[in-house]
PDB file of N, CA and C in Angstrom:
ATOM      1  N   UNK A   1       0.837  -1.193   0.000  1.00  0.00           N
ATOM      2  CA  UNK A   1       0.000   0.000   0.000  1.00  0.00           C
ATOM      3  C   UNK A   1       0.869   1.238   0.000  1.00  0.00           C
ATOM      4  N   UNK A   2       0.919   1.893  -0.883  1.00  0.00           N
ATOM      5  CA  UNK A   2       1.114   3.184  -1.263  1.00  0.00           C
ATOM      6  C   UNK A   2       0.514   4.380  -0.688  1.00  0.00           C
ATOM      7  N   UNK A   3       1.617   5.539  -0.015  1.00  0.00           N
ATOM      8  CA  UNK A   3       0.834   6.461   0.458  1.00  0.00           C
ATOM      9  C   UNK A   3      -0.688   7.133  -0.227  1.00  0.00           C
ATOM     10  N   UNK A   4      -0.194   7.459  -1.646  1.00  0.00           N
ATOM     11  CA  UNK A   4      -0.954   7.840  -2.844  1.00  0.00           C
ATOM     12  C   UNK A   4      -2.272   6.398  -3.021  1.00  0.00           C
ATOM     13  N   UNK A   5      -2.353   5.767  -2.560  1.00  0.00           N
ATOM     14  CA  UNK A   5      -3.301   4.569  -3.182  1.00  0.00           C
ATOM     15  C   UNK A   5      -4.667   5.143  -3.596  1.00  0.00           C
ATOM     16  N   UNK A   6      -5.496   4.556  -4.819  1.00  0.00           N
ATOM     17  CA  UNK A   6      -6.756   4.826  -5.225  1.00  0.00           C
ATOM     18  C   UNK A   6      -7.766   4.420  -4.519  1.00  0.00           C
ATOM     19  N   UNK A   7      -7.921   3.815  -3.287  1.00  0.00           N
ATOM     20  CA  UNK A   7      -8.388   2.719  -2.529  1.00  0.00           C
ATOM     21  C   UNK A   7      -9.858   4.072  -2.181  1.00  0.00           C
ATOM     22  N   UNK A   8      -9.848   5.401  -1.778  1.00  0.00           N
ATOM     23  CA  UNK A   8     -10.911   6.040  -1.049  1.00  0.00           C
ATOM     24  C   UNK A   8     -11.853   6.540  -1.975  1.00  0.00           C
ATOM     25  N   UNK A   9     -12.774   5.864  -2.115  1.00  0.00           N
ATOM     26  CA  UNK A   9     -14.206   5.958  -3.071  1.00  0.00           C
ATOM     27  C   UNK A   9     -14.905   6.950  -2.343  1.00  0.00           C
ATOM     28  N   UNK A  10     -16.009   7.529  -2.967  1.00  0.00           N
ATOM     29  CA  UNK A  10     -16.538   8.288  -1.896  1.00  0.00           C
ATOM     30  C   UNK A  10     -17.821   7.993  -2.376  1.00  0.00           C
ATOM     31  N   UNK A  11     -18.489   7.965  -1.070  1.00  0.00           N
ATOM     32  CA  UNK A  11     -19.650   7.737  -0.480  1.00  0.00           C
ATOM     33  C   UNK A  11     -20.779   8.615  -0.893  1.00  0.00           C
ATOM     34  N   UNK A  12     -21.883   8.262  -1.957  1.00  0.00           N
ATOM     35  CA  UNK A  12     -22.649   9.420  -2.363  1.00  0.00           C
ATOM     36  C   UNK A  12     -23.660   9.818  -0.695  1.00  0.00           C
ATOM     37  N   UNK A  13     -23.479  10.943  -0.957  1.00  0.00           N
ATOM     38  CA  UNK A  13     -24.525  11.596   0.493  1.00  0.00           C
ATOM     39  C   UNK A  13     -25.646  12.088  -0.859  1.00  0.00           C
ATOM     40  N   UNK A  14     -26.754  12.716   0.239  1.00  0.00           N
ATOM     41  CA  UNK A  14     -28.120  12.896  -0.482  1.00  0.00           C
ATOM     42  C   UNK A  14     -28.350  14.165   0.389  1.00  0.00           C
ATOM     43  N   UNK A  15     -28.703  15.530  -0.231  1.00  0.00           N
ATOM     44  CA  UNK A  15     -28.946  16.813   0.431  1.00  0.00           C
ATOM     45  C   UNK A  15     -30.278  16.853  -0.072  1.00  0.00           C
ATOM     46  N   UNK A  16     -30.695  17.381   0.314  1.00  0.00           N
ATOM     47  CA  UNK A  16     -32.556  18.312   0.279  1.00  0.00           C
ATOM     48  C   UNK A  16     -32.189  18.905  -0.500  1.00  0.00           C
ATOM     49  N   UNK A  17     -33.223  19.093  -1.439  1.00  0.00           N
ATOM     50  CA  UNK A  17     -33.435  20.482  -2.358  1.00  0.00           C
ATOM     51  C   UNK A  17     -33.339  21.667  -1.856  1.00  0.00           C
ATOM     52  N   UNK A  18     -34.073  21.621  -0.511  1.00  0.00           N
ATOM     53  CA  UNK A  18     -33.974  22.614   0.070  1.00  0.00           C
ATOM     54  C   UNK A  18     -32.756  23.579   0.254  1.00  0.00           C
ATOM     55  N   UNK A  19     -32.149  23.015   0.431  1.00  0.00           N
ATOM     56  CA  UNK A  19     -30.693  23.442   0.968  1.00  0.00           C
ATOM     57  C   UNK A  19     -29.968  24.049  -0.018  1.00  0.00           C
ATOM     58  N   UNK A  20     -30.236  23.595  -1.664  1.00  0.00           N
ATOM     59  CA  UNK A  20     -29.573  24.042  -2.478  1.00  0.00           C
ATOM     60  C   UNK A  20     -30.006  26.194  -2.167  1.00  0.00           C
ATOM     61  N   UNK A  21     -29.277  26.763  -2.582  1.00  0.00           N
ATOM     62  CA  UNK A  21     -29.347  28.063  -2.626  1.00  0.00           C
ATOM     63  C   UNK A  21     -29.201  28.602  -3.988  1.00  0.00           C
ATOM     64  N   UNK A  22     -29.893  29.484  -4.155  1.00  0.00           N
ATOM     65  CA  UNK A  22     -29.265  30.154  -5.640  1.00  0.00           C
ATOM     66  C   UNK A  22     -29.393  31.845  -4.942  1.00  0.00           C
ATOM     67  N   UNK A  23     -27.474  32.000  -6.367  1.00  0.00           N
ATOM     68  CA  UNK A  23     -27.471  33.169  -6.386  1.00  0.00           C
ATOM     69  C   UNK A  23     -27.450  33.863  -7.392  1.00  0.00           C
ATOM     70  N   UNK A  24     -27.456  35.248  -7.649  1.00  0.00           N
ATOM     71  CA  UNK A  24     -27.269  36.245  -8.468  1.00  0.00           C
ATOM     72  C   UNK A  24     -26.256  36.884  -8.718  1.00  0.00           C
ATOM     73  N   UNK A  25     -25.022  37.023  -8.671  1.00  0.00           N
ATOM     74  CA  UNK A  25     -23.921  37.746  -8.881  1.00  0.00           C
ATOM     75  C   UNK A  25     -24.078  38.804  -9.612  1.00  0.00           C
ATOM     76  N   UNK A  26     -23.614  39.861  -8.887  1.00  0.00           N
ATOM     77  CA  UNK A  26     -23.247  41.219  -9.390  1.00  0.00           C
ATOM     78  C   UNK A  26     -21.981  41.576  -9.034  1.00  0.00           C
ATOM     79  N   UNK A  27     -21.240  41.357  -8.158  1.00  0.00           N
ATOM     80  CA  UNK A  27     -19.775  41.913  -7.800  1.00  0.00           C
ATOM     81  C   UNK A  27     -19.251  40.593  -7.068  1.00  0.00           C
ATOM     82  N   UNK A  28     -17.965  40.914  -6.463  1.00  0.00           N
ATOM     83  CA  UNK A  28     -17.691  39.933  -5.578  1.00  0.00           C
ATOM     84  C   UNK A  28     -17.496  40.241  -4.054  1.00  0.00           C
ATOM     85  N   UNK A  29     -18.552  41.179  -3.347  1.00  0.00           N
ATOM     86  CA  UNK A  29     -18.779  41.427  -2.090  1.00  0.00           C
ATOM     87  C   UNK A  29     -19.552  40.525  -1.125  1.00  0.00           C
ATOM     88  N   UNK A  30     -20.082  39.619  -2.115  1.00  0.00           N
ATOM     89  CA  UNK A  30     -20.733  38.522  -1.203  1.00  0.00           C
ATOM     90  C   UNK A  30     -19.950  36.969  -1.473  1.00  0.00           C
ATOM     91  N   UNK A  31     -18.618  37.408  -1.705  1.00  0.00           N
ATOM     92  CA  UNK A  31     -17.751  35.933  -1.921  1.00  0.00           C
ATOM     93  C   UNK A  31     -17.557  35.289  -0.736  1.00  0.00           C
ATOM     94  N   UNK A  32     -17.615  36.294   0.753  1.00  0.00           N
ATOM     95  CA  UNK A  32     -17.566  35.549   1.848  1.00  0.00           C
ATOM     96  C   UNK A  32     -18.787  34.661   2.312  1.00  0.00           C
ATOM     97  N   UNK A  33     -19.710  34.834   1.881  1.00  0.00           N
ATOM     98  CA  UNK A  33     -21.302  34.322   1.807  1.00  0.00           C
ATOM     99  C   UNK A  33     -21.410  33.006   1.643  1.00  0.00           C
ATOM    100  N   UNK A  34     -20.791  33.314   0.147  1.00  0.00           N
ATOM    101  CA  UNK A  34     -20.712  32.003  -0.465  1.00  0.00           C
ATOM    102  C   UNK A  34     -19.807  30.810  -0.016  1.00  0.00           C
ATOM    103  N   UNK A  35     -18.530  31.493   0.688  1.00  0.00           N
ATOM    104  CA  UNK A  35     -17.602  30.519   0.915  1.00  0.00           C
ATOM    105  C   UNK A  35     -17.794  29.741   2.364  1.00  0.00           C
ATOM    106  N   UNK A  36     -18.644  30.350   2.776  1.00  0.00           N
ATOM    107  CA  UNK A  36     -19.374  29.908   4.429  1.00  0.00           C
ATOM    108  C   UNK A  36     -20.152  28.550   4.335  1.00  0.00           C
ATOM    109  N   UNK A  37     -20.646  28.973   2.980  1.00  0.00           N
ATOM    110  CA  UNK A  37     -21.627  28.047   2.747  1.00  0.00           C
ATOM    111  C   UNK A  37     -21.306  26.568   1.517  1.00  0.00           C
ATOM    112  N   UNK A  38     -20.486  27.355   1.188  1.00  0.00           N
ATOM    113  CA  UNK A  38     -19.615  25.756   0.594  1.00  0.00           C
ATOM    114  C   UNK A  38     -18.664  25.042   2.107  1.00  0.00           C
ATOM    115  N   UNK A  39     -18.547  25.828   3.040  1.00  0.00           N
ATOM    116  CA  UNK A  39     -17.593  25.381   4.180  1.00  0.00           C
ATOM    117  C   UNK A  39     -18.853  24.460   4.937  1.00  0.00           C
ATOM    118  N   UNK A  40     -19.900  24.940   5.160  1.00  0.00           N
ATOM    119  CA  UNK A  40     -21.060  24.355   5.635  1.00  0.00           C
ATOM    120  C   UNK A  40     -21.358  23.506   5.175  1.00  0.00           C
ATOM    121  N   UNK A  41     -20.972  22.535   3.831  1.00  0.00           N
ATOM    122  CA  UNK A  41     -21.384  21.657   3.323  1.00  0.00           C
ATOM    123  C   UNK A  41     -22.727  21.665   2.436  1.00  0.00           C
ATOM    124  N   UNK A  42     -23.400  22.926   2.389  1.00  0.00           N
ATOM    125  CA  UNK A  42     -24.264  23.560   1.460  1.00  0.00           C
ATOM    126  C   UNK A  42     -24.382  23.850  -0.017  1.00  0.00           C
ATOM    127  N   UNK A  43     -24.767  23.253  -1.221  1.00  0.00           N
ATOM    128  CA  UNK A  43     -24.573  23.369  -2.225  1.00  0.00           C
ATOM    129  C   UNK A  43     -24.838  24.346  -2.449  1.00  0.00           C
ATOM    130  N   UNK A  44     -24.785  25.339  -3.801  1.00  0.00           N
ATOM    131  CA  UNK A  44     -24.884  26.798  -3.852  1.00  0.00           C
ATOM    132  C   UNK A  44     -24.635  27.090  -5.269  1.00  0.00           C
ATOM    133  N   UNK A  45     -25.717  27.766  -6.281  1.00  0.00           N
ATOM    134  CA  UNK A  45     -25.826  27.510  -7.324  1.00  0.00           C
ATOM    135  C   UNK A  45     -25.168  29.151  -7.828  1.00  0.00           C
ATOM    136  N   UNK A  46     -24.740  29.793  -8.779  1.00  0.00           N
ATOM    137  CA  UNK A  46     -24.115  30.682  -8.900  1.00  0.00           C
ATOM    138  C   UNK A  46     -24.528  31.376 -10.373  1.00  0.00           C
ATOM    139  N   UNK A  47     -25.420  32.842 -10.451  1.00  0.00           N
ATOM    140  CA  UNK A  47     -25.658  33.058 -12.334  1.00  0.00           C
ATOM    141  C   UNK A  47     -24.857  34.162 -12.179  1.00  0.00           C
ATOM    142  N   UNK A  48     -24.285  34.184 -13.118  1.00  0.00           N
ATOM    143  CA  UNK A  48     -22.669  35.582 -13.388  1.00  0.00           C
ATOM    144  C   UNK A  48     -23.263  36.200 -14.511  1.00  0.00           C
ATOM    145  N   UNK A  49     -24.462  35.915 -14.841  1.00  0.00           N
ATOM    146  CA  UNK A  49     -24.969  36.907 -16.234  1.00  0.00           C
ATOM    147  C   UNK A  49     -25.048  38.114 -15.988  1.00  0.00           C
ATOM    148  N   UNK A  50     -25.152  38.603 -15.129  1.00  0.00           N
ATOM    149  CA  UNK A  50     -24.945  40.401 -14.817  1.00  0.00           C
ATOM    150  C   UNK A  50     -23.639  40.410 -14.091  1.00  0.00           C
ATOM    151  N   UNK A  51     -22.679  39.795 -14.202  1.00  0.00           N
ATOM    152  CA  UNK A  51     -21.923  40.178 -13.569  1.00  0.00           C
ATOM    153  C   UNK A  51     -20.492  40.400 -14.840  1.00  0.00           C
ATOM    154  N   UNK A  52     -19.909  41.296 -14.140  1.00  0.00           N
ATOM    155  CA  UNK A  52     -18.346  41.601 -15.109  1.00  0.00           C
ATOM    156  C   UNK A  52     -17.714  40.359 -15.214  1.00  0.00           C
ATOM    157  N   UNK A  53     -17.274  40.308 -16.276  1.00  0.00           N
ATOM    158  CA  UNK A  53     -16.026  39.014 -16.407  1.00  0.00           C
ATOM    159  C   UNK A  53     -15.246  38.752 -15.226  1.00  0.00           C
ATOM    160  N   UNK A  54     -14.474  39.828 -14.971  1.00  0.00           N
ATOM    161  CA  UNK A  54     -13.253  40.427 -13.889  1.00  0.00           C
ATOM    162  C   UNK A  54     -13.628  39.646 -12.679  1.00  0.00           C
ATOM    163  N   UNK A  55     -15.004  40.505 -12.246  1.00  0.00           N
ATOM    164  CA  UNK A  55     -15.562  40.215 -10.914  1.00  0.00           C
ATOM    165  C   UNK A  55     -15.854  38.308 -10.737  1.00  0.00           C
ATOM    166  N   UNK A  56     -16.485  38.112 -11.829  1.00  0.00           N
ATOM    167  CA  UNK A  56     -16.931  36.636 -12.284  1.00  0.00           C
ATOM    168  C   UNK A  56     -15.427  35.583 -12.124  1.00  0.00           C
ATOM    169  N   UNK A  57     -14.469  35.971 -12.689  1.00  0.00           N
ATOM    170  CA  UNK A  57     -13.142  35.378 -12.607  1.00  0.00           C
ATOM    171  C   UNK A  57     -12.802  35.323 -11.248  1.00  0.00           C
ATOM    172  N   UNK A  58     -12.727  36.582 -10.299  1.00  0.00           N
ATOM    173  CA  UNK A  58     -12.468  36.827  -9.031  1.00  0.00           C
ATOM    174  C   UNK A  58     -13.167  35.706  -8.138  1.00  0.00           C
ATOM    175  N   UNK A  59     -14.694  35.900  -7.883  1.00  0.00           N
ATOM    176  CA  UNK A  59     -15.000  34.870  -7.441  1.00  0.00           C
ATOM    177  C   UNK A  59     -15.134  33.243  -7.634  1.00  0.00           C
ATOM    178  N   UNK A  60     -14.507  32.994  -8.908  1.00  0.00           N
ATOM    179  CA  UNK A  60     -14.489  31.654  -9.232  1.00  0.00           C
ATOM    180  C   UNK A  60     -12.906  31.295  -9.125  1.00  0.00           C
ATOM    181  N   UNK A  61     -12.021  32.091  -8.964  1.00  0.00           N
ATOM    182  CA  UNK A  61     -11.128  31.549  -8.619  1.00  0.00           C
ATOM    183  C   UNK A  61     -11.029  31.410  -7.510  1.00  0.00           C
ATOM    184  N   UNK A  62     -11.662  32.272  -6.050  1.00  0.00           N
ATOM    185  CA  UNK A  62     -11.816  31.908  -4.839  1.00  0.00           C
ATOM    186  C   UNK A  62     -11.971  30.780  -4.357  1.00  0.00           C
ATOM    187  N   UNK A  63     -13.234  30.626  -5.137  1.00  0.00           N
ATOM    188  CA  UNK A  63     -14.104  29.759  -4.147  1.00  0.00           C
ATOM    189  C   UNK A  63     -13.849  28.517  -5.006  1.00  0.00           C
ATOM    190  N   UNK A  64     -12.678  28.600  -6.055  1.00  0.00           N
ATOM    191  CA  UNK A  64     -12.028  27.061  -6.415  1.00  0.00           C
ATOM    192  C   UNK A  64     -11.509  26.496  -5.156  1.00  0.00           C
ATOM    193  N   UNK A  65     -10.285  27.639  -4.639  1.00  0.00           N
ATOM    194  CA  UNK A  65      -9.808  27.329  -3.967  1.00  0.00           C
ATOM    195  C   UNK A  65     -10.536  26.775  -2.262  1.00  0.00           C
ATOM    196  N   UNK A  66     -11.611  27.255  -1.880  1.00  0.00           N
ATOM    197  CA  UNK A  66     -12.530  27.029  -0.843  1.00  0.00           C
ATOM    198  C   UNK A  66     -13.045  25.508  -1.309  1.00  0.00           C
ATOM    199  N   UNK A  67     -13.427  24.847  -2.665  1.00  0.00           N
ATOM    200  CA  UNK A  67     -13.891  23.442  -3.052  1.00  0.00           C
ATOM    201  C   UNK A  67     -12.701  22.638  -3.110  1.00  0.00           C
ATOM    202  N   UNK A  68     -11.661  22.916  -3.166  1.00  0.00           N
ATOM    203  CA  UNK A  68     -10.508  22.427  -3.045  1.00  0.00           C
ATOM    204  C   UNK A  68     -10.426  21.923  -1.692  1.00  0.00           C
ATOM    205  N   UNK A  69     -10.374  22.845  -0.613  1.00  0.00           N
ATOM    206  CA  UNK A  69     -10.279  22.438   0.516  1.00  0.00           C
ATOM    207  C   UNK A  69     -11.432  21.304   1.241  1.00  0.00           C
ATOM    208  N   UNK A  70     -12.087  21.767   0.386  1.00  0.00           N
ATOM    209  CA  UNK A  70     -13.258  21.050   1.167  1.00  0.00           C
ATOM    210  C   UNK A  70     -13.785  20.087   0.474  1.00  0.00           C
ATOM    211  N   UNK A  71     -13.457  19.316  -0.338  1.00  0.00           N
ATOM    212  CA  UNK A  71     -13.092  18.206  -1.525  1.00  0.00           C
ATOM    213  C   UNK A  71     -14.306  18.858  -1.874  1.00  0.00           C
ATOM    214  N   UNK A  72     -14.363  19.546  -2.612  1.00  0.00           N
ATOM    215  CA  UNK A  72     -15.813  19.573  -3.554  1.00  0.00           C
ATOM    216  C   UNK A  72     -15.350  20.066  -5.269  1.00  0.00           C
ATOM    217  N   UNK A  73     -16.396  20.208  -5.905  1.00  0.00           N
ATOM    218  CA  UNK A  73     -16.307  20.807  -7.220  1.00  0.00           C
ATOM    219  C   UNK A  73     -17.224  21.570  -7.494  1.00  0.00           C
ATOM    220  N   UNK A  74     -16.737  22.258  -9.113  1.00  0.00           N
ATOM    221  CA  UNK A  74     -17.791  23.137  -9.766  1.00  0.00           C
ATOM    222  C   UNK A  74     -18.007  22.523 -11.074  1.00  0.00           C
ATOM    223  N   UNK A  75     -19.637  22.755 -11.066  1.00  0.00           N
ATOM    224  CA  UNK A  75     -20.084  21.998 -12.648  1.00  0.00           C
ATOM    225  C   UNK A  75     -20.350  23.459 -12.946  1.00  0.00           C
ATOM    226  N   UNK A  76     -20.304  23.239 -14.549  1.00  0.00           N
ATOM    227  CA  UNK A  76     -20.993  24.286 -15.104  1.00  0.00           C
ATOM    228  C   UNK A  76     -22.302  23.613 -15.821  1.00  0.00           C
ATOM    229  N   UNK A  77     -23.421  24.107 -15.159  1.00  0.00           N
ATOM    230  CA  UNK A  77     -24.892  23.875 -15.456  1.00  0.00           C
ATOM    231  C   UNK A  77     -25.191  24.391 -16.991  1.00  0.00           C
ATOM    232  N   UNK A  78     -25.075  25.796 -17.326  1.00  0.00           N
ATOM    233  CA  UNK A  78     -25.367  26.486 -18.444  1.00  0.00           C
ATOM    234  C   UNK A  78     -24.714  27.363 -18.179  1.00  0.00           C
ATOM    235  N   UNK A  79     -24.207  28.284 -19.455  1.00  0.00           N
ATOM    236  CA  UNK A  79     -23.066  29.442 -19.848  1.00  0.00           C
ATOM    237  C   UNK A  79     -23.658  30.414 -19.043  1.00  0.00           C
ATOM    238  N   UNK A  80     -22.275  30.748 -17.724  1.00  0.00           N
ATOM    239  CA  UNK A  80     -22.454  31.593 -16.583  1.00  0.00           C
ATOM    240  C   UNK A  80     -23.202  31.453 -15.204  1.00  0.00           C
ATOM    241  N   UNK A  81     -23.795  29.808 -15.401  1.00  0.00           N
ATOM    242  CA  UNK A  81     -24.276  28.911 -14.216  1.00  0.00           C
ATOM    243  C   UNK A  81     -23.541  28.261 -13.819  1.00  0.00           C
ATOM    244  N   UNK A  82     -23.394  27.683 -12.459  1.00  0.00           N
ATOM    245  CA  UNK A  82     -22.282  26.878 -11.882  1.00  0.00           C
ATOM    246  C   UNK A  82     -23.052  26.427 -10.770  1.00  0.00           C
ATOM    247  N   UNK A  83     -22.990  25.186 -10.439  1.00  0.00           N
ATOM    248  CA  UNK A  83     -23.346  24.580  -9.088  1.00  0.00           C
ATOM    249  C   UNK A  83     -22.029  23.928  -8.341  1.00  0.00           C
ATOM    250  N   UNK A  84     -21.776  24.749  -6.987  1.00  0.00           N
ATOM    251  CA  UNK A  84     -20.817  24.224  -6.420  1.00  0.00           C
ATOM    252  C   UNK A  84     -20.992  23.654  -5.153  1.00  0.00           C
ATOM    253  N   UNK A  85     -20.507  22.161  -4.888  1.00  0.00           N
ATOM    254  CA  UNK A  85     -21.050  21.209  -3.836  1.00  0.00           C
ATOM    255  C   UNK A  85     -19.892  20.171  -3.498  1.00  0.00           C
ATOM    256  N   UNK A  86     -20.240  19.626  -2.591  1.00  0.00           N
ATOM    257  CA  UNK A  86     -19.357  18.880  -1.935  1.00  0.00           C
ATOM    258  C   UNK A  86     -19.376  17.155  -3.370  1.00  0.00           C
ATOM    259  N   UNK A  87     -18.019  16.981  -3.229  1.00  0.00           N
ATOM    260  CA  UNK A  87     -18.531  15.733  -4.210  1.00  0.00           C
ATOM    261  C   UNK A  87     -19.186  14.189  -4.237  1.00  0.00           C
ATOM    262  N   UNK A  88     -19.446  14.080  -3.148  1.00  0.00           N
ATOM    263  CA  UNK A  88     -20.013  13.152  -2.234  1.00  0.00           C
ATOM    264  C   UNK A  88     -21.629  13.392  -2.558  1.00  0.00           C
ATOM    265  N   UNK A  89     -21.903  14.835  -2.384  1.00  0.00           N
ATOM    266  CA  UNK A  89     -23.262  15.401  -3.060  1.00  0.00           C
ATOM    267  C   UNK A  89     -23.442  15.765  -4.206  1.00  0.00           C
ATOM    268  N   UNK A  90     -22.469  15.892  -5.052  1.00  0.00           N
ATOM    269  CA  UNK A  90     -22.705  15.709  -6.167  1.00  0.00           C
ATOM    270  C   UNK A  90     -22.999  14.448  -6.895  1.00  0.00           C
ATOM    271  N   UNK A  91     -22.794  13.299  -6.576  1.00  0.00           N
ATOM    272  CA  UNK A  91     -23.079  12.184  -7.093  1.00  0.00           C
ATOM    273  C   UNK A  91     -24.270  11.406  -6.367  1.00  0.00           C
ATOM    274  N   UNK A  92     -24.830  12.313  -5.129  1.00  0.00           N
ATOM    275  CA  UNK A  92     -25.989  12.147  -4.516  1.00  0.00           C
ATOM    276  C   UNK A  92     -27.443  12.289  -5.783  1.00  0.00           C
ATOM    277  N   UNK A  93     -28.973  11.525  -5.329  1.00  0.00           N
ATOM    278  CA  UNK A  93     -29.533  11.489  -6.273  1.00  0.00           C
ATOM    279  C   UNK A  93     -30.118  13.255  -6.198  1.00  0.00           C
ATOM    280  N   UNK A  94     -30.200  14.121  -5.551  1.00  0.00           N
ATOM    281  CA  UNK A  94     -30.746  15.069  -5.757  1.00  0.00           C
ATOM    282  C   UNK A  94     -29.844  16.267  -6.492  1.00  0.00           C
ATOM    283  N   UNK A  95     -28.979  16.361  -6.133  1.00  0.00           N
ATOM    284  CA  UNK A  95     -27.393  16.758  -7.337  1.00  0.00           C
ATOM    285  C   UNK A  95     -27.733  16.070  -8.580  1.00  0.00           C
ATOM    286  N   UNK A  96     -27.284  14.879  -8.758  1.00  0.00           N
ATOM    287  CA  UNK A  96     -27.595  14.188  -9.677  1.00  0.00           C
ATOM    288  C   UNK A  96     -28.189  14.659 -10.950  1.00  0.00           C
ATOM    289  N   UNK A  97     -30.085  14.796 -10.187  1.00  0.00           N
ATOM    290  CA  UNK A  97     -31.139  14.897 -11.124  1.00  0.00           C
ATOM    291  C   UNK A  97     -31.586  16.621 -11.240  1.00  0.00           C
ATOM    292  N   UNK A  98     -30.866  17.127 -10.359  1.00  0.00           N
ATOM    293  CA  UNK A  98     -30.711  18.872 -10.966  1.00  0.00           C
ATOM    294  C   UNK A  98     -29.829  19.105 -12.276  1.00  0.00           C
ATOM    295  N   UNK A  99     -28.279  18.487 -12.133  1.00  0.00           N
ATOM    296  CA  UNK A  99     -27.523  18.351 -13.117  1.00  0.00           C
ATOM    297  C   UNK A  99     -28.030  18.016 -14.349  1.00  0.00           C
ATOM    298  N   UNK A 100     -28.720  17.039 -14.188  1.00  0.00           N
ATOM    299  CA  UNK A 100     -29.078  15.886 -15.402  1.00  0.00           C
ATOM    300  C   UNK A 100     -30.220  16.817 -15.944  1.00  0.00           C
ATOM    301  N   UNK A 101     -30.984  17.365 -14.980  1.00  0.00           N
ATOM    302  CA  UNK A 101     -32.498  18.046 -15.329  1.00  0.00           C
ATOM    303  C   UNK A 101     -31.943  19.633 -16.244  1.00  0.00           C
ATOM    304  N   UNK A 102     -31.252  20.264 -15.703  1.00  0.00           N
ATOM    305  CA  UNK A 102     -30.445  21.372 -16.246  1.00  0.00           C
ATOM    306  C   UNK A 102     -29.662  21.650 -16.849  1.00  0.00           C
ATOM    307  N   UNK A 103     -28.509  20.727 -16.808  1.00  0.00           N
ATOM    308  CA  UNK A 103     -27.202  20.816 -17.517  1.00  0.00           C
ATOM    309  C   UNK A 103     -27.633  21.329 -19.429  1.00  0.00           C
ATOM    310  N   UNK A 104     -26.968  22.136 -19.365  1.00  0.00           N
ATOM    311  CA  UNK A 104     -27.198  22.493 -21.524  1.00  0.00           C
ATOM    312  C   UNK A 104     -26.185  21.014 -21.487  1.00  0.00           C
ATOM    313  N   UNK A 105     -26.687  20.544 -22.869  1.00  0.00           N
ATOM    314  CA  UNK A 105     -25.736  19.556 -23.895  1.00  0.00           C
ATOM    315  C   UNK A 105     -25.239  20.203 -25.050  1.00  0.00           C
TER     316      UNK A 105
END
């Protein structure tokens, strides 16, 4: 066994709809908001369509780094949508069937 080994699968968890949040982006003054709530284990859906590129870049490079820590990821749902969640809940069935229900092809 290798420090590095592939051996840790992860365990789909299942969140409430409820819980999912959506936001609106206009600047990045509410990046601490958001990052509370990816720390909380809270999924948190993200639209950057009114928002500046700049500002949009700013907070997505943040709060990479905040899903990083906290093993999670970001999908992109549709151009300037993003759902960011723990990945355990992302492969949960209510993640899942938002993704699947929303995602553009």
């Amino acid at each position: 066994m290798g420090l590095f080994s592939k051996n840790n699968k992860i365990e789909a968890t299942n969140v409430d709809f409820d819980d999912l949040k959506f936001y609106r982006v206009t600047d990045s003054k509410s990046i601490y908001e958001y990052a509370e709530r990816i720390m909380h284990r809270y999924p948190i859906v993200l639209n950057f369509t009114d928002c500046l590129i700049s500002e949009a870049n700013e907070v997505l490079m943040f709060l990479s780094g905040v899903l990083y820590a906290c093993d999670g990821e970001i999908v992109k749902i549709q151009d300037k949508i993003y759902l960011m969640a723990q990945k355990s809940d992302l492969i949960g069935p209510t993640l899942t069937k938002f993704i699947n229900d929303y995602k553009k092809k």
